[in-house]
PDB file of N, CA and C in Angstrom:
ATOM      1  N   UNK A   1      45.800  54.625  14.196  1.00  0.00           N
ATOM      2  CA  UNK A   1      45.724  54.726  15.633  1.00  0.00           C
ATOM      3  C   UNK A   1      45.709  53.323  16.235  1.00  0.00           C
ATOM      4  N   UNK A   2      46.473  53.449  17.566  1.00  0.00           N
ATOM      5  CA  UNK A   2      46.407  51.626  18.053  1.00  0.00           C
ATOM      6  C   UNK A   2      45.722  51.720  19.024  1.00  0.00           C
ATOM      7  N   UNK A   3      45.134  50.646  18.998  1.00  0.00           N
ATOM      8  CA  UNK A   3      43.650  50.586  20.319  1.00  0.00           C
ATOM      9  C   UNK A   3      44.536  50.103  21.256  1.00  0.00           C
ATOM     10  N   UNK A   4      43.319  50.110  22.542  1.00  0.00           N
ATOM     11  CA  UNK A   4      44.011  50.198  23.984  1.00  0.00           C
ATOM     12  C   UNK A   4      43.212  48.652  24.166  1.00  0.00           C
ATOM     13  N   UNK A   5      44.652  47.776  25.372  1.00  0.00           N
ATOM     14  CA  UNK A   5      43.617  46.905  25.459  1.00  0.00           C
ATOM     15  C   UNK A   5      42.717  46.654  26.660  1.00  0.00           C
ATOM     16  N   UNK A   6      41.994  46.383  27.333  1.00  0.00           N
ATOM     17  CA  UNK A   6      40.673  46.759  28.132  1.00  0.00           C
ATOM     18  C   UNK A   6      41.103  44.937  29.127  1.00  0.00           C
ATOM     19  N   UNK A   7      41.280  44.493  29.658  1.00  0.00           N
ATOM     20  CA  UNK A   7      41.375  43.526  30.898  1.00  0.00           C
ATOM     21  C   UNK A   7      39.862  43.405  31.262  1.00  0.00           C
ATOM     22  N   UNK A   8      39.255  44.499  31.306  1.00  0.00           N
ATOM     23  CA  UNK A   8      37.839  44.431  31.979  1.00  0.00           C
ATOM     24  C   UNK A   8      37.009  43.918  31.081  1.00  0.00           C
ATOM     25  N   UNK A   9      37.250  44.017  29.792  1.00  0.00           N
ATOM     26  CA  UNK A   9      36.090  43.585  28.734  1.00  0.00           C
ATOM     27  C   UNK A   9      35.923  41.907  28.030  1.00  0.00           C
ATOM     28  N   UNK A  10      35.747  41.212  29.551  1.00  0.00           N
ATOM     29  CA  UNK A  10      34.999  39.872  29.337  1.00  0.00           C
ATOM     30  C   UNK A  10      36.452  38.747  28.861  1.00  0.00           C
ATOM     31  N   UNK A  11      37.372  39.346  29.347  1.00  0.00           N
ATOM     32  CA  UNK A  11      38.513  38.484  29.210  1.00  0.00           C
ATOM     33  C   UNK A  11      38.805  37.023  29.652  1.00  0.00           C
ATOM     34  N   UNK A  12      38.942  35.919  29.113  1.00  0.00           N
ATOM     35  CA  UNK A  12      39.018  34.872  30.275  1.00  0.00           C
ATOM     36  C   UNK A  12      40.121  34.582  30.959  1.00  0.00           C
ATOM     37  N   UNK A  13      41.131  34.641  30.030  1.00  0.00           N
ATOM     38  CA  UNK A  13      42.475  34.557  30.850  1.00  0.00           C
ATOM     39  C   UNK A  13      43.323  35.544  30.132  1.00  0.00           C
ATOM     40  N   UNK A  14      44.715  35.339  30.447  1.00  0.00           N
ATOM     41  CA  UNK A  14      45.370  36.531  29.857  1.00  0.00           C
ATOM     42  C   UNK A  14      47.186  35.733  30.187  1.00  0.00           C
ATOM     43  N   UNK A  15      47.944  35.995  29.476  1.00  0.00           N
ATOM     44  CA  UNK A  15      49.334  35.614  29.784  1.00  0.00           C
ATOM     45  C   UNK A  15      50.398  36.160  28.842  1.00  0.00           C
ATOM     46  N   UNK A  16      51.547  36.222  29.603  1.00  0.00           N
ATOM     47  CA  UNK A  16      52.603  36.684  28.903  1.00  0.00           C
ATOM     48  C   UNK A  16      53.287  35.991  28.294  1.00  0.00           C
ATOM     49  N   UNK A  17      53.740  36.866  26.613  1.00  0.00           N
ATOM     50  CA  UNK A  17      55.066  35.967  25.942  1.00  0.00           C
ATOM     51  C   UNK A  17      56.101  36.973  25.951  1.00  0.00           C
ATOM     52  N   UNK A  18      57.106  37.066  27.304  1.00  0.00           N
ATOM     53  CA  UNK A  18      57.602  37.494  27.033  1.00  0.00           C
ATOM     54  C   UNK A  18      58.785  37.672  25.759  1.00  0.00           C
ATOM     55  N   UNK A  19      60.079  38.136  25.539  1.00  0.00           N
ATOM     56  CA  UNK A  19      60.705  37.963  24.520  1.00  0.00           C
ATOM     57  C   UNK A  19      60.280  37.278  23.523  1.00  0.00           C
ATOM     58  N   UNK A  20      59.425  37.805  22.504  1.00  0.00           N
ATOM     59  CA  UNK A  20      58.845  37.273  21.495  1.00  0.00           C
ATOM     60  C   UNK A  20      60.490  37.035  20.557  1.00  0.00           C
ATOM     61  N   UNK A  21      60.141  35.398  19.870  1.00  0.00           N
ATOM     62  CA  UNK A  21      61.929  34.862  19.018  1.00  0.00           C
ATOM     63  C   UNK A  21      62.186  35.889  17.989  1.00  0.00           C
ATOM     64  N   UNK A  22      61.110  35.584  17.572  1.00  0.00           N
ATOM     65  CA  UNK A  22      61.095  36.311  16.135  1.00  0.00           C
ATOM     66  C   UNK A  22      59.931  37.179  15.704  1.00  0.00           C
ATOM     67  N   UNK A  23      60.184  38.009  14.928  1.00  0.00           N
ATOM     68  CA  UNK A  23      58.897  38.808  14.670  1.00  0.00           C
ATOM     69  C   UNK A  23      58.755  39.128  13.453  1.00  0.00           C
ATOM     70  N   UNK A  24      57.956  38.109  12.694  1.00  0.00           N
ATOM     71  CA  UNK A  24      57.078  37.921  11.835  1.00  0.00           C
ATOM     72  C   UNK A  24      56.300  37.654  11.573  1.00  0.00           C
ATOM     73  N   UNK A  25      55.192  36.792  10.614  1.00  0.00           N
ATOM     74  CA  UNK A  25      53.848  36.665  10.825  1.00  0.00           C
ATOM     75  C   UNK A  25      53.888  35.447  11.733  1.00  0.00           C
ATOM     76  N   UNK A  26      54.582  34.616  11.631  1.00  0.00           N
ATOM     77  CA  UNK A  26      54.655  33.312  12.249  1.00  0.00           C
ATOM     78  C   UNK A  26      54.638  33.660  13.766  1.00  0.00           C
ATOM     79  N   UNK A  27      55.013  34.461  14.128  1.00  0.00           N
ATOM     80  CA  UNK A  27      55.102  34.727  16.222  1.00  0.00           C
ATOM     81  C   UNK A  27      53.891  35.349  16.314  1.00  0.00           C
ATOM     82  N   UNK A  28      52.928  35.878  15.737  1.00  0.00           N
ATOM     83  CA  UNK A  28      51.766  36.006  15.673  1.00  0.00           C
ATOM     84  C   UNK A  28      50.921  35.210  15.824  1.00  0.00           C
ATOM     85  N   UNK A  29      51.044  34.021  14.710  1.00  0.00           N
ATOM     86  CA  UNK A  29      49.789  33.047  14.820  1.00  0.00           C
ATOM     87  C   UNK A  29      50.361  32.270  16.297  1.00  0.00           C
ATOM     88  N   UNK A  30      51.899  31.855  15.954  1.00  0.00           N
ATOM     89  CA  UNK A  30      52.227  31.060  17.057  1.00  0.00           C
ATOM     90  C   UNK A  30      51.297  31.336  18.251  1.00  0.00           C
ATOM     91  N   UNK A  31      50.803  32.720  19.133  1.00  0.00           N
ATOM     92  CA  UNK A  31      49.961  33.021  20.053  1.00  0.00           C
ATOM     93  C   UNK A  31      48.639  32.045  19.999  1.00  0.00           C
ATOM     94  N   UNK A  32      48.129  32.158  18.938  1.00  0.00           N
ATOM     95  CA  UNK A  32      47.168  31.562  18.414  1.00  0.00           C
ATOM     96  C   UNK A  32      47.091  29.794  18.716  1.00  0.00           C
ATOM     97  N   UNK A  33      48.141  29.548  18.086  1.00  0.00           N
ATOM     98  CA  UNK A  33      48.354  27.638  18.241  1.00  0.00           C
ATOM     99  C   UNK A  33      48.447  27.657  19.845  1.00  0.00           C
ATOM    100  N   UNK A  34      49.149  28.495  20.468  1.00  0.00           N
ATOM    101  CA  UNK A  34      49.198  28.290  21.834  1.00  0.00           C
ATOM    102  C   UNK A  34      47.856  27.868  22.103  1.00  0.00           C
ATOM    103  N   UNK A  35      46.782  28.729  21.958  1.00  0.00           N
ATOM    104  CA  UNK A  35      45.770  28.828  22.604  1.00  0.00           C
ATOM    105  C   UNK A  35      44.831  27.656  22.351  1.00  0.00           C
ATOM    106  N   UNK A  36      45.231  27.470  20.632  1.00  0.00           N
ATOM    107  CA  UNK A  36      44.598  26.099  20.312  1.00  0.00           C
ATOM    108  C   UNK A  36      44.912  24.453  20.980  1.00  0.00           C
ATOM    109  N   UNK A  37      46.388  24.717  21.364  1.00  0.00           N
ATOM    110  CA  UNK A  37      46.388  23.769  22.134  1.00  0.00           C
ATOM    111  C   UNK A  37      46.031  23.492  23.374  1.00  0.00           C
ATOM    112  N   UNK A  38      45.869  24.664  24.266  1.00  0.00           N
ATOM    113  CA  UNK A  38      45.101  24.826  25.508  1.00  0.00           C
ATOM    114  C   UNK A  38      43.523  24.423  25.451  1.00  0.00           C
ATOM    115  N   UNK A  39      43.169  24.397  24.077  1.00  0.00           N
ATOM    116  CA  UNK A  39      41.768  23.719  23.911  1.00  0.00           C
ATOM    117  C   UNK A  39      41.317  22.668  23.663  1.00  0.00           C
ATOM    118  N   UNK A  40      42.861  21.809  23.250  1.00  0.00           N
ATOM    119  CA  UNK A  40      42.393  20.539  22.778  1.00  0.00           C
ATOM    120  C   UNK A  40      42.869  20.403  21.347  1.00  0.00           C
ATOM    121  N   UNK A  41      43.289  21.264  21.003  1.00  0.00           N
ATOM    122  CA  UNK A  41      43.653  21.499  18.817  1.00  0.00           C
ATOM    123  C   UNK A  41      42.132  21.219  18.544  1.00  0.00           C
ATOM    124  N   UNK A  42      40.896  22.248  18.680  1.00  0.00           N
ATOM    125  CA  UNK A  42      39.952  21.873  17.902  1.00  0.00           C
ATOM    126  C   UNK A  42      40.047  22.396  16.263  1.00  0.00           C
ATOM    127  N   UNK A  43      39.185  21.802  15.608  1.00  0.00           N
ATOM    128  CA  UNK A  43      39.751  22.143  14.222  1.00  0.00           C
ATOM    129  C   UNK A  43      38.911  23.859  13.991  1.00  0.00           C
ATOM    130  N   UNK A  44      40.586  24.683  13.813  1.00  0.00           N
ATOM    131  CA  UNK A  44      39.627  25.725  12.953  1.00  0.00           C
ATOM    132  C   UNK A  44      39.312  26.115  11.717  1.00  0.00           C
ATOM    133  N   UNK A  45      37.565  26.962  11.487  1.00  0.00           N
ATOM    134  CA  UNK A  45      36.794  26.977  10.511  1.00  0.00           C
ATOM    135  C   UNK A  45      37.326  27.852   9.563  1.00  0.00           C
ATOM    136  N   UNK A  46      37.959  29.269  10.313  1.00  0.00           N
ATOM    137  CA  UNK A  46      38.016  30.544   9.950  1.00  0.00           C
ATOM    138  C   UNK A  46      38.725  31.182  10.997  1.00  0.00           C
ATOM    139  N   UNK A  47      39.714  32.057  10.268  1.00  0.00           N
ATOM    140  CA  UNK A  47      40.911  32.622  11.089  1.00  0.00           C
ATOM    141  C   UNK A  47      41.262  34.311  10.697  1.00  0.00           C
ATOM    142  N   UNK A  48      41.160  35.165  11.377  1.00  0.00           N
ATOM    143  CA  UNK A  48      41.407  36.399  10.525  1.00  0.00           C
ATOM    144  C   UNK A  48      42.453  36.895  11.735  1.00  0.00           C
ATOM    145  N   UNK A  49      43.041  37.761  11.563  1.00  0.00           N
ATOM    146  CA  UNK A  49      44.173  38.966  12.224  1.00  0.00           C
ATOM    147  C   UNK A  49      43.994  40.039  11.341  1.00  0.00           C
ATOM    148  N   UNK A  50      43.979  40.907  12.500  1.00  0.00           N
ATOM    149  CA  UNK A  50      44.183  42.634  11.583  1.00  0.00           C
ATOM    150  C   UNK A  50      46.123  42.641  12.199  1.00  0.00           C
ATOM    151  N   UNK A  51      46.754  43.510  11.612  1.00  0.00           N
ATOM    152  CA  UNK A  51      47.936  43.742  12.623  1.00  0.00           C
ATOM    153  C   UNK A  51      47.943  45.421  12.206  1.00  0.00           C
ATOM    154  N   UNK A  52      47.618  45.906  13.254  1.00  0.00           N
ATOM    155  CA  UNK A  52      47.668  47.195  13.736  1.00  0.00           C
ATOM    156  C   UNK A  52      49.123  47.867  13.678  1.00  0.00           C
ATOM    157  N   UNK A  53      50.175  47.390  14.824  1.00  0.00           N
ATOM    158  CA  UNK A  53      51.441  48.046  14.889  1.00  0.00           C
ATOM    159  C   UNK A  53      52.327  46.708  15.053  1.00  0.00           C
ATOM    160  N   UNK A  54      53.298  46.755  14.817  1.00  0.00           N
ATOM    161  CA  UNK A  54      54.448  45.690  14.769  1.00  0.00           C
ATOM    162  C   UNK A  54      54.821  45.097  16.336  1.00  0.00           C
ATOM    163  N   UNK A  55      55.564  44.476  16.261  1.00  0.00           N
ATOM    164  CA  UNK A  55      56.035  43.458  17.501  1.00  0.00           C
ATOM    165  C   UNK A  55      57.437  43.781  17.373  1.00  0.00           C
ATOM    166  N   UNK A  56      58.609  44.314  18.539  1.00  0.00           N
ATOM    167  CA  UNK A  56      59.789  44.335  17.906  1.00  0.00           C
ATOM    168  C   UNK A  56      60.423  43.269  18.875  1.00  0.00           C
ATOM    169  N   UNK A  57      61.568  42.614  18.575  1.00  0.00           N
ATOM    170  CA  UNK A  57      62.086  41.742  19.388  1.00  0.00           C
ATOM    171  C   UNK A  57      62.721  41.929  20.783  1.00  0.00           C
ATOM    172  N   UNK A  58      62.116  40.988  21.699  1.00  0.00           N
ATOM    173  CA  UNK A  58      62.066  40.838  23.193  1.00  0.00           C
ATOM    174  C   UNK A  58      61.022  41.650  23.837  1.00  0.00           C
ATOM    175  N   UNK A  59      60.415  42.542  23.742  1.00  0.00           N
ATOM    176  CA  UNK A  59      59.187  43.011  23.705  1.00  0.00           C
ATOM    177  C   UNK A  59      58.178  42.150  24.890  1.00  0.00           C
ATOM    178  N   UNK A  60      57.816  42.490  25.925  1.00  0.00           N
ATOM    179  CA  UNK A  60      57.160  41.966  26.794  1.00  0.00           C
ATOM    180  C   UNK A  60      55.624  42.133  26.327  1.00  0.00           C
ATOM    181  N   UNK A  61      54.845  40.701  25.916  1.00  0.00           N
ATOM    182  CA  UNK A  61      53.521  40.798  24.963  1.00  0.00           C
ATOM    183  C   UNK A  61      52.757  40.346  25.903  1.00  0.00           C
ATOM    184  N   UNK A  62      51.290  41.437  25.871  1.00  0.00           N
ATOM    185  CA  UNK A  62      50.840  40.729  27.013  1.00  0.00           C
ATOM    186  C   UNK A  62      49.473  39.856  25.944  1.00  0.00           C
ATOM    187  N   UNK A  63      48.969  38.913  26.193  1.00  0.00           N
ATOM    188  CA  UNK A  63      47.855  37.810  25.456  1.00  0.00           C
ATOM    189  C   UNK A  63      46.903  37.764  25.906  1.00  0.00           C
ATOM    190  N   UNK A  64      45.622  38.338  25.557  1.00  0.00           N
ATOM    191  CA  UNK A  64      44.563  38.727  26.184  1.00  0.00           C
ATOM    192  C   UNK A  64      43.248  38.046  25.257  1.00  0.00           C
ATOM    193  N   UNK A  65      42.978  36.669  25.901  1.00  0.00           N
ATOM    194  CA  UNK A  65      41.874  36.029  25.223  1.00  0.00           C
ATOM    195  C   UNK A  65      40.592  36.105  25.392  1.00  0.00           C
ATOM    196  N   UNK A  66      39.536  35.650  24.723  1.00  0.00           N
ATOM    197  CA  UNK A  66      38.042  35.726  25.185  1.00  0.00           C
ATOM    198  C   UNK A  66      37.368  35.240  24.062  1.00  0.00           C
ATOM    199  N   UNK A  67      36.577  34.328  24.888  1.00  0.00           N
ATOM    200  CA  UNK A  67      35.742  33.324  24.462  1.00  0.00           C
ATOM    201  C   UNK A  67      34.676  33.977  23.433  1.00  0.00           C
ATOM    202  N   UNK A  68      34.141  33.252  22.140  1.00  0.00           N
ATOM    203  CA  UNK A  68      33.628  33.407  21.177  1.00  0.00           C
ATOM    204  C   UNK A  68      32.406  33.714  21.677  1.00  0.00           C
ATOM    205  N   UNK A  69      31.057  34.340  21.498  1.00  0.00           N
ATOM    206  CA  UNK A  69      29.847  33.986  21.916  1.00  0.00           C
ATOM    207  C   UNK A  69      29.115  33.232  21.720  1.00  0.00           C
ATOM    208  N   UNK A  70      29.753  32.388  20.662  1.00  0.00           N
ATOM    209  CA  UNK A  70      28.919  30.517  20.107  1.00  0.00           C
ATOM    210  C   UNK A  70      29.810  30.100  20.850  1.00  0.00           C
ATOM    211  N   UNK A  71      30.694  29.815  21.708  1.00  0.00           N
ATOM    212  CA  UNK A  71      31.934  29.521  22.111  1.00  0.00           C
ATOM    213  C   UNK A  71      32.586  28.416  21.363  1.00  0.00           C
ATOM    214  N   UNK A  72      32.136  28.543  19.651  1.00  0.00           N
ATOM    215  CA  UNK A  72      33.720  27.589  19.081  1.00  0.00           C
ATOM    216  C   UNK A  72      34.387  28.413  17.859  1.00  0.00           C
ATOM    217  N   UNK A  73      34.656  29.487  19.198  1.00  0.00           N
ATOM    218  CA  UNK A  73      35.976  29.987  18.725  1.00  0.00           C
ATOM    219  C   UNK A  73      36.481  31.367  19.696  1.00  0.00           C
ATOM    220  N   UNK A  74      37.397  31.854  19.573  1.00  0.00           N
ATOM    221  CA  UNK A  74      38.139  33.039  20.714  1.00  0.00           C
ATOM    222  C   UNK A  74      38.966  34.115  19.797  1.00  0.00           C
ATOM    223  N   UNK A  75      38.419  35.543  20.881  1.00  0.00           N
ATOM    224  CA  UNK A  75      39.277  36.464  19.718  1.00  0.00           C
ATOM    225  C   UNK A  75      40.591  36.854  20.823  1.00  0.00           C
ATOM    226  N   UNK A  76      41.744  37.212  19.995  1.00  0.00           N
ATOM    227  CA  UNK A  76      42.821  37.587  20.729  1.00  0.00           C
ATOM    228  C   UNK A  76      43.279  38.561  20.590  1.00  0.00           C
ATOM    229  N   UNK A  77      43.941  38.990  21.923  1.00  0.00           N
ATOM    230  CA  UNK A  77      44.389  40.420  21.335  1.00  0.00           C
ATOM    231  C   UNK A  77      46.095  40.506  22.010  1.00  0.00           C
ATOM    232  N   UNK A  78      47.172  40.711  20.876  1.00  0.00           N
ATOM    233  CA  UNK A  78      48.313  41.230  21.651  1.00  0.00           C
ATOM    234  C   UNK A  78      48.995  42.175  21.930  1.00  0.00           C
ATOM    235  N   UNK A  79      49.113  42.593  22.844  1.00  0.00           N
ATOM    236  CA  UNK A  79      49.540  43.712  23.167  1.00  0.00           C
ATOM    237  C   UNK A  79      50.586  44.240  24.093  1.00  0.00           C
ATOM    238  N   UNK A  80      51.004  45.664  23.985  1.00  0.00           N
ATOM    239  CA  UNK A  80      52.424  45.995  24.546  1.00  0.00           C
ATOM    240  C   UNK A  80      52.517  47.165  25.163  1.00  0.00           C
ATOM    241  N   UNK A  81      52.782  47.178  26.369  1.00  0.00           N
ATOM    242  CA  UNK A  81      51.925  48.183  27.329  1.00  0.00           C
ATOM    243  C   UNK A  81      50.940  49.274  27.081  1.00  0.00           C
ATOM    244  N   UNK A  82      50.341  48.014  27.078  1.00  0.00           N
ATOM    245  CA  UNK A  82      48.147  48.826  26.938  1.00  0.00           C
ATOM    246  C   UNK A  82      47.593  48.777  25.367  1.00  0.00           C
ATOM    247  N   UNK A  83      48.766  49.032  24.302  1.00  0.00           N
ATOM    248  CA  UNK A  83      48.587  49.238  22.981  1.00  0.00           C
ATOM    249  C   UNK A  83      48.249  48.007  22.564  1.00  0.00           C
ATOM    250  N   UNK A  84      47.308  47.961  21.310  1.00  0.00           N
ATOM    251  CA  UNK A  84      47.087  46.564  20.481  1.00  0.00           C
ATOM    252  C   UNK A  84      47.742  46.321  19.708  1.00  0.00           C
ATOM    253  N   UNK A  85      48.970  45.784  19.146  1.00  0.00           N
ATOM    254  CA  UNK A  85      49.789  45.718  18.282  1.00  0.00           C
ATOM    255  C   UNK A  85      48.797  45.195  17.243  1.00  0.00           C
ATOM    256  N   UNK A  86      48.393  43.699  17.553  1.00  0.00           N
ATOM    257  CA  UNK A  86      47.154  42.991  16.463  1.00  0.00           C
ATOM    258  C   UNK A  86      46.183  42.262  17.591  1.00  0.00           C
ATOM    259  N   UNK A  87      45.264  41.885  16.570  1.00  0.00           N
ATOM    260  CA  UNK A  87      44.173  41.489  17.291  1.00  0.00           C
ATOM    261  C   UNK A  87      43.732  40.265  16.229  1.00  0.00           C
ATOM    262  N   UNK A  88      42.821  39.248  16.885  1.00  0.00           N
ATOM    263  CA  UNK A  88      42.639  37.766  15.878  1.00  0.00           C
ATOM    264  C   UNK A  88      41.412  37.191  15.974  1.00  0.00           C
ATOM    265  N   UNK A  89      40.538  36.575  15.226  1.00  0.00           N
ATOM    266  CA  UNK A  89      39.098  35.732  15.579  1.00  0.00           C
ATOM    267  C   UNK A  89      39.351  34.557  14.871  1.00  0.00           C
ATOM    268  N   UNK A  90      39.335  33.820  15.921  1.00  0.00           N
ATOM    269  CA  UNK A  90      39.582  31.994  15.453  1.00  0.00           C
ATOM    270  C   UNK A  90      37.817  31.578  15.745  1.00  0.00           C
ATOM    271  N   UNK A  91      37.692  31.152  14.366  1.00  0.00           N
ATOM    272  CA  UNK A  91      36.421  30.458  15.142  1.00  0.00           C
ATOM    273  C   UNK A  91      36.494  28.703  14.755  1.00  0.00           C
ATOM    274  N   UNK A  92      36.185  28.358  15.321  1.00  0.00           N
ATOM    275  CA  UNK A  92      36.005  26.430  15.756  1.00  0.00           C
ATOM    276  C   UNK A  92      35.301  25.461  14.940  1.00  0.00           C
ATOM    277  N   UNK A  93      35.304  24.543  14.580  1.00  0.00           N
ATOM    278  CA  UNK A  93      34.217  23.739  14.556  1.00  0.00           C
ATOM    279  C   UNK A  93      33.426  23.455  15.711  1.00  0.00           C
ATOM    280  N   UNK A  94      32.004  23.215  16.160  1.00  0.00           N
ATOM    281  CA  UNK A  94      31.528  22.809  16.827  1.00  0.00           C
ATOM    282  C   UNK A  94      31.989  21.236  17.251  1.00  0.00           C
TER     283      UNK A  94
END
């Protein structure tokens, strides 16, 4: 079953990739480095992804982040109208 994704549940920002290039594991994390670079490239400790349902190409993805509760690190979730394709927990060095 693919989870729904929730906007309301403590999100900080959120953005689109649309036409994802390619779809493999690599356009996955790629979401991820995005975000790491929006932080500065802090170094991460520990990295997991579940992938729920696939990504197919051009696919309008919506990127739905939120801050760690130690805040050094953020879980992500991508998704494709409402569905979670995968979901990710980066956590940080302090």
């Amino acid at each position: 079953m693919v989870g729904k994704c929730r906007p309301d549940c403590g999100i900080r920002h959120r953005r689109s990739m649309s036409g994802v290039p390619a779809v493999n594991n690599a356009a996955y994390w790629a979401a991820a480095e995005e975000e790491l670079a929006r932080r500065g490239w802090p170094r991460v400790a520990t990295a997991e992804i579940e992938f729920r349902a696939g990504l197919d190409l051009g696919e309008s993805v919506d990127c739905l982040v939120s801050d760690a509760e130690d805040s050094f690190g953020f879980a992500m979730w991508l998704c494709v109208d409402g569905g979670v394709r995968a979901s990710m927990l980066i956590g940080c060095e302090p």
